[in-house]
N, C-alpha and C. Protein backbone atom coordinates (compact mmCIF):
# COMPACT_ATOMS: atom_id res chain seq x y z
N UNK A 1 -38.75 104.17 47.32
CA UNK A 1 -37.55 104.14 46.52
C UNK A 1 -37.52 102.87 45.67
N UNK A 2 -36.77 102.72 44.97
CA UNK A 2 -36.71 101.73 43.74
C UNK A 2 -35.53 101.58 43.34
N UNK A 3 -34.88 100.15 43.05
CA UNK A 3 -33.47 100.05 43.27
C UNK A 3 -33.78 98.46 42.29
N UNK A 4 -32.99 98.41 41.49
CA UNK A 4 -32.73 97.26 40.45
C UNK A 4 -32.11 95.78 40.86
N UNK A 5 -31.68 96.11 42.09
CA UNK A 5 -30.39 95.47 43.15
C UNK A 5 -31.43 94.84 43.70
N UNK A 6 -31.33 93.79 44.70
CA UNK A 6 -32.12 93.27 45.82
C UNK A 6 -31.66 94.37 47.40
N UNK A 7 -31.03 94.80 46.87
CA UNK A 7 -31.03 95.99 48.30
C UNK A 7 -32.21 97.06 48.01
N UNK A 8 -32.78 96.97 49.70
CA UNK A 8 -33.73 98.10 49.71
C UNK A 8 -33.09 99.18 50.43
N UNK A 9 -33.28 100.27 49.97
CA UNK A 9 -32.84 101.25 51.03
C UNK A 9 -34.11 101.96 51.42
N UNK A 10 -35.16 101.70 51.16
CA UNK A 10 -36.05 102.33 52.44
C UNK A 10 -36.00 101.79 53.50
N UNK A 11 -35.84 102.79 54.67
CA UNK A 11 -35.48 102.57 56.02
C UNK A 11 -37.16 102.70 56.85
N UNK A 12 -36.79 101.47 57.95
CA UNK A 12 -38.20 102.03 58.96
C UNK A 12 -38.09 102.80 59.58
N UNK A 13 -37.70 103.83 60.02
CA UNK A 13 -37.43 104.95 60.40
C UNK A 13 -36.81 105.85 59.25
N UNK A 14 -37.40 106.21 58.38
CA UNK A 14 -36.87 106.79 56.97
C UNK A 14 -36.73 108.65 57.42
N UNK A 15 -36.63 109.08 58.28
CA UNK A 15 -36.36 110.58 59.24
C UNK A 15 -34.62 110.61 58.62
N UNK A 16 -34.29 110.52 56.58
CA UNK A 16 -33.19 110.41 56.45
C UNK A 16 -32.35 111.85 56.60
N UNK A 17 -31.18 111.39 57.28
CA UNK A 17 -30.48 112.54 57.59
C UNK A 17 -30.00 113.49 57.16
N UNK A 18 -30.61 114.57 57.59
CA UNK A 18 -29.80 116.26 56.92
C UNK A 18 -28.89 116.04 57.67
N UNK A 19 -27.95 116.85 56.42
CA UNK A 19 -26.15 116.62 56.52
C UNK A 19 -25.84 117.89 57.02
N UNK A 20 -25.95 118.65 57.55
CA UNK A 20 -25.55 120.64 58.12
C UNK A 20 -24.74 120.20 59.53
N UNK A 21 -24.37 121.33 59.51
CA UNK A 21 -24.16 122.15 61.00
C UNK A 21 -25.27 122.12 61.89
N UNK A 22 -24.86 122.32 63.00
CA UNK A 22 -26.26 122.69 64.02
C UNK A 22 -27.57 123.28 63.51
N UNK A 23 -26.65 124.52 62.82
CA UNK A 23 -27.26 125.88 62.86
C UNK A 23 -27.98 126.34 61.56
N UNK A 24 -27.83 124.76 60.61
CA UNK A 24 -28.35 124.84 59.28
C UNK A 24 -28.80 123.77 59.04
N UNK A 25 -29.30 122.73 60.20
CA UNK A 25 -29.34 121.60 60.16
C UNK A 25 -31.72 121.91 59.61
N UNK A 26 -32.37 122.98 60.29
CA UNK A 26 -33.83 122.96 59.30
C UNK A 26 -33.65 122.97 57.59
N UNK A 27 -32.53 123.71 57.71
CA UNK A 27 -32.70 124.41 55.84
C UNK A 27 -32.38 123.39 54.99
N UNK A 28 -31.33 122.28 55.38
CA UNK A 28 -30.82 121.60 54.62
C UNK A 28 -31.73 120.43 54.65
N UNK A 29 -32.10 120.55 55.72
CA UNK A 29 -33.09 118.83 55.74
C UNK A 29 -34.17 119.52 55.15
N UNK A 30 -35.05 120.54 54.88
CA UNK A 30 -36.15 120.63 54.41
C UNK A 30 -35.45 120.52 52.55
N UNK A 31 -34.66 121.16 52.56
CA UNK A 31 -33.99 121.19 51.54
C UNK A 31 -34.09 119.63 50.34
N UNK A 32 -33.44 118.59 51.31
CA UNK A 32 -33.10 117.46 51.01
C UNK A 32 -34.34 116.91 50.81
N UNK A 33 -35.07 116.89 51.56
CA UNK A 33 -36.19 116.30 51.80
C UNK A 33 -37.49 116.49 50.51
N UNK A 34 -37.63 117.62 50.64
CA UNK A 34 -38.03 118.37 49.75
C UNK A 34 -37.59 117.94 47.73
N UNK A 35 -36.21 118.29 47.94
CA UNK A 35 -35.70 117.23 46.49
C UNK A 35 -35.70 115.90 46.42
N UNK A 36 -35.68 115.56 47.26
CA UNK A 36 -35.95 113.92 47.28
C UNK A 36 -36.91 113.28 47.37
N UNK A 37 -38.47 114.06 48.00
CA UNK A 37 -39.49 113.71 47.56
C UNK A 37 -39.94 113.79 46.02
N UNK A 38 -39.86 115.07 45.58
CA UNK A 38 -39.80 115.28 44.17
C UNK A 38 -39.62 114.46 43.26
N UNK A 39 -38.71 113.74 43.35
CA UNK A 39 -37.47 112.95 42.22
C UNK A 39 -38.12 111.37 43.04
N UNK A 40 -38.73 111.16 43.87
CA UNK A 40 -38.51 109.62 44.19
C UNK A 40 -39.45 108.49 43.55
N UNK A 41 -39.68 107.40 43.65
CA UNK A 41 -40.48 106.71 43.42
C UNK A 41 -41.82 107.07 43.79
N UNK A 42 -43.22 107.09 42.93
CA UNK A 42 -44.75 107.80 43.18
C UNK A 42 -44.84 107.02 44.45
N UNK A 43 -45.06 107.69 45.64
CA UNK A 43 -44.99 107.25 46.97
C UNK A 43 -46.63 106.40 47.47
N UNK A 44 -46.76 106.11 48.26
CA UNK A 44 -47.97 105.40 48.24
C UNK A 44 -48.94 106.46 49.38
N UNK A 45 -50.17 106.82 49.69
CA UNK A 45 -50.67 107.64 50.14
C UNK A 45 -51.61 106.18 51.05
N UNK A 46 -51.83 106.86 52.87
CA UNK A 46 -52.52 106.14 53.03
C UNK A 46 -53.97 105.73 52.53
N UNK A 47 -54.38 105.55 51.56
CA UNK A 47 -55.23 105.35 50.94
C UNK A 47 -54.98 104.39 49.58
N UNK A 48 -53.97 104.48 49.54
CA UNK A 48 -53.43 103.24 48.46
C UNK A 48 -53.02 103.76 46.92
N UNK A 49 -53.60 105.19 46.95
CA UNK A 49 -53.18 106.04 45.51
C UNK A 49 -51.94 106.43 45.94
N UNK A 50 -51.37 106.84 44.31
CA UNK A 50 -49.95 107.25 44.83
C UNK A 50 -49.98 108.47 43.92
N UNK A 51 -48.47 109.28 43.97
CA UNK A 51 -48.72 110.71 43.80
C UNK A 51 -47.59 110.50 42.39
N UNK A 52 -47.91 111.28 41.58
CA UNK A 52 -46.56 111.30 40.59
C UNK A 52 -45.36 111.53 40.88
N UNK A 53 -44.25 111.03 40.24
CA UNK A 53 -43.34 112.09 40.36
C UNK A 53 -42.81 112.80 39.32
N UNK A 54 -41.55 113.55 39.57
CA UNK A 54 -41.49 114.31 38.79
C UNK A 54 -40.75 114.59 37.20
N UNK A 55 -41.42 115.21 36.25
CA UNK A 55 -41.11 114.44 34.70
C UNK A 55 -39.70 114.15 34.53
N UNK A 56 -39.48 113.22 33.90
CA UNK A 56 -38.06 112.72 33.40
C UNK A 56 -37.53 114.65 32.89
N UNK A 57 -37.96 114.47 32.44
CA UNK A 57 -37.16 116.16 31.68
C UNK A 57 -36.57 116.67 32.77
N UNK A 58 -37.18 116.59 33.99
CA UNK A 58 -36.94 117.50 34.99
C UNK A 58 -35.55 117.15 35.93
N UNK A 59 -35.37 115.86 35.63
CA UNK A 59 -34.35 115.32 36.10
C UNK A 59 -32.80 115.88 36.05
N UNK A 60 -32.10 116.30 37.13
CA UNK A 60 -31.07 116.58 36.94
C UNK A 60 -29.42 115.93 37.21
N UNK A 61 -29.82 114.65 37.62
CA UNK A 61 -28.79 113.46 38.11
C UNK A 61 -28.30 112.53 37.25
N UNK A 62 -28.51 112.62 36.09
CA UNK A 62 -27.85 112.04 35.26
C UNK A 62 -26.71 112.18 34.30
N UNK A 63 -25.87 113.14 34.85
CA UNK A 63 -24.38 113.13 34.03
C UNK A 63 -23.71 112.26 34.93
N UNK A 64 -22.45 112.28 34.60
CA UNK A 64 -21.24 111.33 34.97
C UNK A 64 -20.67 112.28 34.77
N UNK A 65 -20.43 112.70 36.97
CA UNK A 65 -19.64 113.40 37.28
C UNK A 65 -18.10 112.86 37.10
N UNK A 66 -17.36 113.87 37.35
CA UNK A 66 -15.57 113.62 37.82
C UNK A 66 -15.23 114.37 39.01
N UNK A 67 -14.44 113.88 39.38
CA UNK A 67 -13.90 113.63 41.22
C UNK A 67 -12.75 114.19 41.15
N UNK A 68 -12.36 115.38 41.18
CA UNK A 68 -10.94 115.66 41.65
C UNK A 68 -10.30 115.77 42.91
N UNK A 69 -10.99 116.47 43.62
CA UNK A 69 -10.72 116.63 45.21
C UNK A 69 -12.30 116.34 45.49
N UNK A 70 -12.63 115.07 45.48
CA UNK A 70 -13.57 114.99 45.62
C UNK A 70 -14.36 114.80 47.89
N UNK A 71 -13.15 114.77 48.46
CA UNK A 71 -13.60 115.20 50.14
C UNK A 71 -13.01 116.80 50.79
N UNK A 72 -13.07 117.48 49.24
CA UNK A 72 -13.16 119.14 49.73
C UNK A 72 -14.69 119.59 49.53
N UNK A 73 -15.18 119.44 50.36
CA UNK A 73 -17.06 119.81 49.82
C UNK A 73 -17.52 121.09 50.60
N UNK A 74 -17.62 121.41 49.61
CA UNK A 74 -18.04 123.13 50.08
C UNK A 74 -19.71 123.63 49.38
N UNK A 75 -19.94 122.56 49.26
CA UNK A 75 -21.86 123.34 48.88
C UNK A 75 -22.42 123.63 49.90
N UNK A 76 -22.62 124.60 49.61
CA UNK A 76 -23.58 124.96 51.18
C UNK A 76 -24.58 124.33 51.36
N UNK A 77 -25.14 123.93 50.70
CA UNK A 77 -26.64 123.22 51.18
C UNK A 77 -26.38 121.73 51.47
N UNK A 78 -24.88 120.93 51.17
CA UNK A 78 -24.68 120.29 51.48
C UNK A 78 -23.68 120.04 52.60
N UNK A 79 -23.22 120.71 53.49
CA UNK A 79 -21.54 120.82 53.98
C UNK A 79 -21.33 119.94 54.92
N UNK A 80 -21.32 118.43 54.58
CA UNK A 80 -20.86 117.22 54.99
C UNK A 80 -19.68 117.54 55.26
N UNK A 81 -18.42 118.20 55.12
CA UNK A 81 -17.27 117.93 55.66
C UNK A 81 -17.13 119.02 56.66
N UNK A 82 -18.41 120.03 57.00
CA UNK A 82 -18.41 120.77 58.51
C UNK A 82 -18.99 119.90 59.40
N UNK A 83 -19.47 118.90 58.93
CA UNK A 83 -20.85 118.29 60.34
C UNK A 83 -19.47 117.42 60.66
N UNK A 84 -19.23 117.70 61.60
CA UNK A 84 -18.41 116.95 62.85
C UNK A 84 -19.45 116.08 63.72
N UNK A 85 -20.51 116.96 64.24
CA UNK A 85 -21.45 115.57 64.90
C UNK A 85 -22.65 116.47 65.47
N UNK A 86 -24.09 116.03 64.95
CA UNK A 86 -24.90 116.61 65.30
C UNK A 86 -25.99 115.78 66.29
N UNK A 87 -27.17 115.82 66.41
CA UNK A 87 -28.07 115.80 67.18
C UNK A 87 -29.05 115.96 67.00
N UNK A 88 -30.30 114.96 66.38
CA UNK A 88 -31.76 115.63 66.17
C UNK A 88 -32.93 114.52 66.86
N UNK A 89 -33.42 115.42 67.48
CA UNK A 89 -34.45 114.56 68.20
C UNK A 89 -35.91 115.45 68.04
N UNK A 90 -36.62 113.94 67.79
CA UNK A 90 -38.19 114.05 67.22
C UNK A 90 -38.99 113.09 67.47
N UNK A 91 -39.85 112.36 66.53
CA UNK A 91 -40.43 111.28 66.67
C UNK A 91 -41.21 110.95 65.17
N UNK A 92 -41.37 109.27 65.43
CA UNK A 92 -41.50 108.79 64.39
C UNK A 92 -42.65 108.09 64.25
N UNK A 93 -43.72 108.24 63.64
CA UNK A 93 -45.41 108.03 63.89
C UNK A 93 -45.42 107.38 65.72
N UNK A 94 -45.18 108.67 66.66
CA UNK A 94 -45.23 108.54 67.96
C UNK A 94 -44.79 107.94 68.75
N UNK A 95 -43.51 107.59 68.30
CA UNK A 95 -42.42 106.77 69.06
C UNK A 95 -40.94 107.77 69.19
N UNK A 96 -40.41 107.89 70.32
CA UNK A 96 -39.25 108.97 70.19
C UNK A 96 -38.33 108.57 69.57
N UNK A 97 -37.69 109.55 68.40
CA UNK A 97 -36.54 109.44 67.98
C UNK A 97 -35.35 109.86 68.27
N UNK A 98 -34.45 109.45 68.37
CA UNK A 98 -33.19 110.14 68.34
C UNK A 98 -31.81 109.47 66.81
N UNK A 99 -31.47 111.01 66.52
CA UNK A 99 -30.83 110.81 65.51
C UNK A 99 -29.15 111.48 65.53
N UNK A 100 -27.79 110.67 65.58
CA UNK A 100 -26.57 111.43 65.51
C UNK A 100 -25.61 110.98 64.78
N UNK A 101 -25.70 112.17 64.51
CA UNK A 101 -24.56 111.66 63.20
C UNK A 101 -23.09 112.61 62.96
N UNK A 102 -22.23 111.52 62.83
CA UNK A 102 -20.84 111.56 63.28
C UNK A 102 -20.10 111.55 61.54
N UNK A 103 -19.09 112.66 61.05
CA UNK A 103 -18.19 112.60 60.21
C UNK A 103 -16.65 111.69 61.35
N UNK A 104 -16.81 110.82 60.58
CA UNK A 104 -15.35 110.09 60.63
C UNK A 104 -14.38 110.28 59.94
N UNK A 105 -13.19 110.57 60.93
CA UNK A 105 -11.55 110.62 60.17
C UNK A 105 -11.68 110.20 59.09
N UNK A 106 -11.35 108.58 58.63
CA UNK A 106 -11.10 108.54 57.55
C UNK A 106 -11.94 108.22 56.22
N UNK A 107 -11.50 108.67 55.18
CA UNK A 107 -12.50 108.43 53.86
C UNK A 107 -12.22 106.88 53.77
N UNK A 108 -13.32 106.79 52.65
CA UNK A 108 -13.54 105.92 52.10
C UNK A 108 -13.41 105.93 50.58
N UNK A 109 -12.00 104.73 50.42
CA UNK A 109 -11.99 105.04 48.56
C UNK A 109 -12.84 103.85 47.91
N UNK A 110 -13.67 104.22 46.98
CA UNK A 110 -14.79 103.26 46.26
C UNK A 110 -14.42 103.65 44.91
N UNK A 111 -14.39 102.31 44.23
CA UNK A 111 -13.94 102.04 42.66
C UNK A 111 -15.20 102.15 42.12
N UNK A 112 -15.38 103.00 41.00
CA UNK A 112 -15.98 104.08 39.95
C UNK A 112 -15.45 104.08 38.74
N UNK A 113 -16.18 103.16 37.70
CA UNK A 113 -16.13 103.29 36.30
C UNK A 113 -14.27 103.38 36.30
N UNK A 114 -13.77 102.47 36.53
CA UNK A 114 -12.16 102.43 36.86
C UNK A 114 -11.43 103.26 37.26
N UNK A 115 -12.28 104.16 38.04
CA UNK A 115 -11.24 104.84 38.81
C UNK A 115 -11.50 104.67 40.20
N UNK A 116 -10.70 105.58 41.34
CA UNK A 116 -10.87 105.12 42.50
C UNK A 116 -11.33 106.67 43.17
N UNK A 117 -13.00 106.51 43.75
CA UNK A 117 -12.92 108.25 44.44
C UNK A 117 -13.09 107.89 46.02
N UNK A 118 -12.38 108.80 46.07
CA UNK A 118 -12.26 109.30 47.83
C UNK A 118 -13.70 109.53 48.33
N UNK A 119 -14.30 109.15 49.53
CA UNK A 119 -15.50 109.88 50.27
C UNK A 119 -15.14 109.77 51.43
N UNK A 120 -15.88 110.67 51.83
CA UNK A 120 -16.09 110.92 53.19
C UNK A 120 -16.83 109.64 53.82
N UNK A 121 -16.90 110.06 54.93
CA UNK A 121 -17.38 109.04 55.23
C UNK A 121 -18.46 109.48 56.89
N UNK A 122 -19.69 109.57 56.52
CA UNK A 122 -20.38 109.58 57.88
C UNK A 122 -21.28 108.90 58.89
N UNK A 123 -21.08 108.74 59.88
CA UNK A 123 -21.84 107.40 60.67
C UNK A 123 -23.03 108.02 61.10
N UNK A 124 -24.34 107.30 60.57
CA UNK A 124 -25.51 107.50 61.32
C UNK A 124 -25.96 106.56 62.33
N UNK A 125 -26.68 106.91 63.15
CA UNK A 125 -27.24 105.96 64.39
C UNK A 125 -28.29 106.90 64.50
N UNK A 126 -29.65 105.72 64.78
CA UNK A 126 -30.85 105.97 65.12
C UNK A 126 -31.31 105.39 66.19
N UNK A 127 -32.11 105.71 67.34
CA UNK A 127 -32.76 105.28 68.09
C UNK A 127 -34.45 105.62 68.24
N UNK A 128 -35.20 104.58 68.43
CA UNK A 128 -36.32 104.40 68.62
C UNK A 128 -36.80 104.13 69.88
N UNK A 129 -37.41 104.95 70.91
CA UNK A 129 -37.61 104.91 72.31
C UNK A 129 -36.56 104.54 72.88
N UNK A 130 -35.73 105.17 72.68
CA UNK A 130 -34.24 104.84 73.57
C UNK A 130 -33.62 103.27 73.08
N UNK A 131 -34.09 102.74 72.10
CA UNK A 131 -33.14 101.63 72.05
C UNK A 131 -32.40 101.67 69.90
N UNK A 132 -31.48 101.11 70.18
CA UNK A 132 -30.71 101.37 69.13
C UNK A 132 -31.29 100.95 67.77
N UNK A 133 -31.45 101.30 66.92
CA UNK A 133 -32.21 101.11 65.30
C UNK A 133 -31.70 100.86 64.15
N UNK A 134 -30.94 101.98 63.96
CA UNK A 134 -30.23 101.77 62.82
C UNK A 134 -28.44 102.19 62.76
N UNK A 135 -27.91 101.64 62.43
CA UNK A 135 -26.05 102.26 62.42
C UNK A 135 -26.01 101.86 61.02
N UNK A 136 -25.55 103.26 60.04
CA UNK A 136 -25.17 103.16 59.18
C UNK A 136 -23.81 104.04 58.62
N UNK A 137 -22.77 103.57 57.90
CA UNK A 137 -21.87 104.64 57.23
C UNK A 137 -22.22 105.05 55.81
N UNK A 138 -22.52 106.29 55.62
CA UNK A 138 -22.55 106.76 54.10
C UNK A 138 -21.24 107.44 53.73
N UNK A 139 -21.63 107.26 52.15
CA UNK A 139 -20.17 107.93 51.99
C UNK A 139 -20.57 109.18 50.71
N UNK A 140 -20.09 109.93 50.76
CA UNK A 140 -20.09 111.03 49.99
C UNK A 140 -18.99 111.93 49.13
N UNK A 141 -19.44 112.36 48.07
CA UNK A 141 -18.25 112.92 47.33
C UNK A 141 -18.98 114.16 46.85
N UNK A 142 -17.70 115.34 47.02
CA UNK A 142 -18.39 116.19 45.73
C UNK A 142 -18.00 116.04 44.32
N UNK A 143 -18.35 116.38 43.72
CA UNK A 143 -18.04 116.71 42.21
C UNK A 143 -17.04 117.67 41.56
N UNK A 144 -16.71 117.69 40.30
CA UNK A 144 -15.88 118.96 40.50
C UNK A 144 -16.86 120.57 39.94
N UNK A 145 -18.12 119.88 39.59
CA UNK A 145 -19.13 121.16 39.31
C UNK A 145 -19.64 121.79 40.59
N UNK A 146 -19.57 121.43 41.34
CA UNK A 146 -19.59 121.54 43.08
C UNK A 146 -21.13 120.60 43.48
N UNK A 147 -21.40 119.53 42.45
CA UNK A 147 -22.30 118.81 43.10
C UNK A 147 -21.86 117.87 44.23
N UNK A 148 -23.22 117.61 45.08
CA UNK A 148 -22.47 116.12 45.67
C UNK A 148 -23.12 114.71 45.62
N UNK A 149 -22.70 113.67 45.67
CA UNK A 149 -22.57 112.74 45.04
C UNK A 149 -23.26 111.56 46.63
N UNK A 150 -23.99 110.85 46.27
CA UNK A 150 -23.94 109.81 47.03
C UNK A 150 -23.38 108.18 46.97
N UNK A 151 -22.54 108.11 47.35
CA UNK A 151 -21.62 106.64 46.84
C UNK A 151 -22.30 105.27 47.76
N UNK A 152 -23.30 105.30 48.55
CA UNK A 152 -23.49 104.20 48.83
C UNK A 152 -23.84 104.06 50.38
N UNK A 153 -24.31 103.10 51.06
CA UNK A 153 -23.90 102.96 52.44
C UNK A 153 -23.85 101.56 52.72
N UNK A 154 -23.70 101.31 53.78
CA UNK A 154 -23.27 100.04 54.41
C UNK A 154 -23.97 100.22 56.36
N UNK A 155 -25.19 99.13 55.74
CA UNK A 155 -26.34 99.36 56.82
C UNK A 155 -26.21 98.36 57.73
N UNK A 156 -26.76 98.10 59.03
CA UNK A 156 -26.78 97.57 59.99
C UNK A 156 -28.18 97.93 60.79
N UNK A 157 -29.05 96.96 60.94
CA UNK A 157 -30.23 97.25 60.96
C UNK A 157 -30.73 96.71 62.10
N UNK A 158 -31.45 96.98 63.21
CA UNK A 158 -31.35 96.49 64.54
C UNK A 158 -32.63 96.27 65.37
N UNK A 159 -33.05 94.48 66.00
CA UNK A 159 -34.09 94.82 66.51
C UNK A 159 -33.96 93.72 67.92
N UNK A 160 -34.08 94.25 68.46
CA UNK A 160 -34.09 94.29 70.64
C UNK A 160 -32.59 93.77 70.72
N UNK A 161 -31.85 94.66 70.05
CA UNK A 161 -30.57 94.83 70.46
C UNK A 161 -29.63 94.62 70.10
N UNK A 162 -29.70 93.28 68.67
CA UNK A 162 -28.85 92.93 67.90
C UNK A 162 -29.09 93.15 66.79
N UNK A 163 -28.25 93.01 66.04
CA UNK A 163 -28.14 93.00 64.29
C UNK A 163 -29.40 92.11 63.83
N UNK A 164 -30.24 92.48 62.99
CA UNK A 164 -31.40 91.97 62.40
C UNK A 164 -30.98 91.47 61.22
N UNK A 165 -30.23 92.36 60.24
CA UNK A 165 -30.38 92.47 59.15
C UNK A 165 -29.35 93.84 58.24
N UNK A 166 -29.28 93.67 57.17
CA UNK A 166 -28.06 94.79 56.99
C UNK A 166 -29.08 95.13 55.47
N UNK A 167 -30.16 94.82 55.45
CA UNK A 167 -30.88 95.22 54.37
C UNK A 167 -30.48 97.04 54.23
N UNK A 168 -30.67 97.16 52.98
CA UNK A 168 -30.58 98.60 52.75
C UNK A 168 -28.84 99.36 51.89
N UNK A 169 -27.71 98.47 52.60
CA UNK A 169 -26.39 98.38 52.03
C UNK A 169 -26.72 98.00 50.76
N UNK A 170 -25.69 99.27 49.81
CA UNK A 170 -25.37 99.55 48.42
C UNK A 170 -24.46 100.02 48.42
N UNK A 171 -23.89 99.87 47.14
CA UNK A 171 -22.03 100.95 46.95
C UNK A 171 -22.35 101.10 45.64
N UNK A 172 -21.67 102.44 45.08
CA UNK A 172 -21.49 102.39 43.76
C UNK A 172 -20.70 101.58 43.39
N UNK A 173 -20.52 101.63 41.98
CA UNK A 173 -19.89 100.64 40.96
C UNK A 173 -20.04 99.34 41.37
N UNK A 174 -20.94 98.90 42.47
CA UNK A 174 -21.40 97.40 42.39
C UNK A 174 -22.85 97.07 42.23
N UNK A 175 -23.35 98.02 43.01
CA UNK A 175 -25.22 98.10 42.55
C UNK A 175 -25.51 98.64 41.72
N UNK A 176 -24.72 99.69 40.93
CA UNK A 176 -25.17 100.86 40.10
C UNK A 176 -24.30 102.02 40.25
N UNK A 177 -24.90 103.54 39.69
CA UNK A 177 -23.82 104.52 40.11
C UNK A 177 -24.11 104.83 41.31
N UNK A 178 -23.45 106.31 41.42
CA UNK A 178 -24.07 107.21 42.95
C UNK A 178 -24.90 107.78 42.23
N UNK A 179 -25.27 108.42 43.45
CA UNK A 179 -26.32 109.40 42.73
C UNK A 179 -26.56 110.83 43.54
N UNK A 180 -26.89 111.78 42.70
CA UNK A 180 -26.73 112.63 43.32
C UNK A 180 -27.32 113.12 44.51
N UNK A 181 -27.17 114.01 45.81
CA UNK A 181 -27.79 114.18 46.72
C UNK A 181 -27.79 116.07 46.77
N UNK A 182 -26.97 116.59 46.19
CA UNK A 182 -27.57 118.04 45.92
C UNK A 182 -26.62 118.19 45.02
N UNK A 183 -27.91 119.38 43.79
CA UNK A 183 -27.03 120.31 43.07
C UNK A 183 -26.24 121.44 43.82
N UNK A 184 -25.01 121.46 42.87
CA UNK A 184 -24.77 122.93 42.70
C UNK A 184 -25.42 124.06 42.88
N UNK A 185 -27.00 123.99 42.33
CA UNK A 185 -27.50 125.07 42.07
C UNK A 185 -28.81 124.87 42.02
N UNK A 186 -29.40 124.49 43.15
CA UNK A 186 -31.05 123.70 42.80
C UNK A 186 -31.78 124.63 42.46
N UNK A 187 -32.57 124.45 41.55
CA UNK A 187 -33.47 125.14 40.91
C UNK A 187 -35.02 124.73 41.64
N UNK A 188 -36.04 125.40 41.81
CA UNK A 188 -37.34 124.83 41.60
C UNK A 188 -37.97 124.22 40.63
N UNK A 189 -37.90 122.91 41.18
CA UNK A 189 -38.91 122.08 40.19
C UNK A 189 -38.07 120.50 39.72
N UNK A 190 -36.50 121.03 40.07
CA UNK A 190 -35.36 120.21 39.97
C UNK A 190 -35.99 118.48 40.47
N UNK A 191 -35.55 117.56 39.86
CA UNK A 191 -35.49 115.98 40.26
C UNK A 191 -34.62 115.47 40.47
N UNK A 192 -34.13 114.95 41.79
CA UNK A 192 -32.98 113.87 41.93
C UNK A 192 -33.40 112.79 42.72
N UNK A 193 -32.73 111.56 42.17
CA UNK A 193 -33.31 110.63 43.11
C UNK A 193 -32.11 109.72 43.71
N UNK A 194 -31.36 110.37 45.17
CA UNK A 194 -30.23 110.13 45.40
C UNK A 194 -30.27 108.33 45.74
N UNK A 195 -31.52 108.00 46.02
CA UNK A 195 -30.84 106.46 46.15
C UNK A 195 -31.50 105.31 45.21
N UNK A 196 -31.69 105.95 44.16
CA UNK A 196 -32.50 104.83 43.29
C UNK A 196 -31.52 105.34 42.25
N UNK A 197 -31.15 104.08 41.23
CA UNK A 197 -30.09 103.94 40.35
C UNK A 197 -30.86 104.37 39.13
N UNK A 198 -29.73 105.67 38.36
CA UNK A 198 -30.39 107.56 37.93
C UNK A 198 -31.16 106.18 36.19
N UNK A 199 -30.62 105.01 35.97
CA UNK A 199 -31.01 105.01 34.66
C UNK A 199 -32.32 103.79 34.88
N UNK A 200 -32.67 104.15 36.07
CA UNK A 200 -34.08 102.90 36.11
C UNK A 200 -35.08 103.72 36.23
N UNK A 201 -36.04 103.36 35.06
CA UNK A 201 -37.35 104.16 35.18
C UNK A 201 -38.39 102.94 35.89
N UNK A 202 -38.73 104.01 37.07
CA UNK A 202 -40.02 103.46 37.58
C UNK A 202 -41.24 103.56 36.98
């Protein structure tokens, strides 16, 4: 990822979280994953080449959305305001993971090109062989085209037990904009690059 800011948001444990239900929690993370490789910074291959990404033309994150009811989110491929609290466990180049992530009561209002939008607001926590990794809150908005929007997070980064470091924390309208994290209507072939700021070319 690539960010203009001195915040990094690549995570060491980068297993970043699909936002679903239980029961839609493969589709959406392959989903996400999938567009966000696409659209990200040319990644580095173990071998030291890196892979393109994908053409500016192709890019679809660059309007300047508007927020009306922006914590009614109903995209399906995104439905952050059904995930009440999920559960995913895996592993991370052979270390066990565990991943849960919690929608919290209340939003979060973040100032946007002078206005003020509402997000949601969801808590991630990661663990790495049973000990705690990462606690982060993201915040999210939809759009009123029914995109949704990523406004930022606020990281807490953890190693043998305490706070390390909070590297990775960004907000809109202070690092840059949001950016988007799903269309409306993803197409094949679509580019978004939800955490790198939409007007920096890498």
């Amino acid at each position: 990822m690539d960010r203009r800011t001195a915040p990094s948001t690549t995570r060491r444990a980068r297993t970043r979280r699909p936002a679903a239900t239980l029961a839609a929690i493969s589709m959406v993370a392959a989903v996400v994953a999938g567009a966000s490789s696409i659209g990200s910074a040319a990644p580095s291959k173990p071998d030291g080449t890196t892979t393109p990404t994908a053409p500016k033309a192709d890019r679809v994150d660059r309007s300047e959305p508007s927020f009306s009811n922006p914590t009614e989110v109903d995209n399906p491929l995104f439905p952050i305001s059904d995930l009440h609290s999920a559960i995913l466990i895996g592993n991370d180049e052979g270390h066990l993971l565990k991943i849960e992530t919690t929608l919290l009561p209340d939003p979060k209002v973040i100032a946007w090109k002078g206005k003020r939008v509402k997000t949601l607001v969801s808590q991630f926590v990661s663990y790495l062989d049973g000990r705690m990794h990462e606690v982060a809150l993201d915040w999210y908005a939809q759009a009123d085209d029914g995109s949704v929007w990523y406004f930022g997070e606020d990281v807490f980064n953890y190693e043998d037990g305490v706070v390390a470091d909070t590297n990775g924390t960004w907000i809109a309208g202070k690092d840059g904009p949001p950016g988007m994290i799903m269309p409306v209507d993803p197409q094949l072939g679509d580019a978004f690059r939800p955490e790198n700021i939409p007007n920096f070319e890498s």
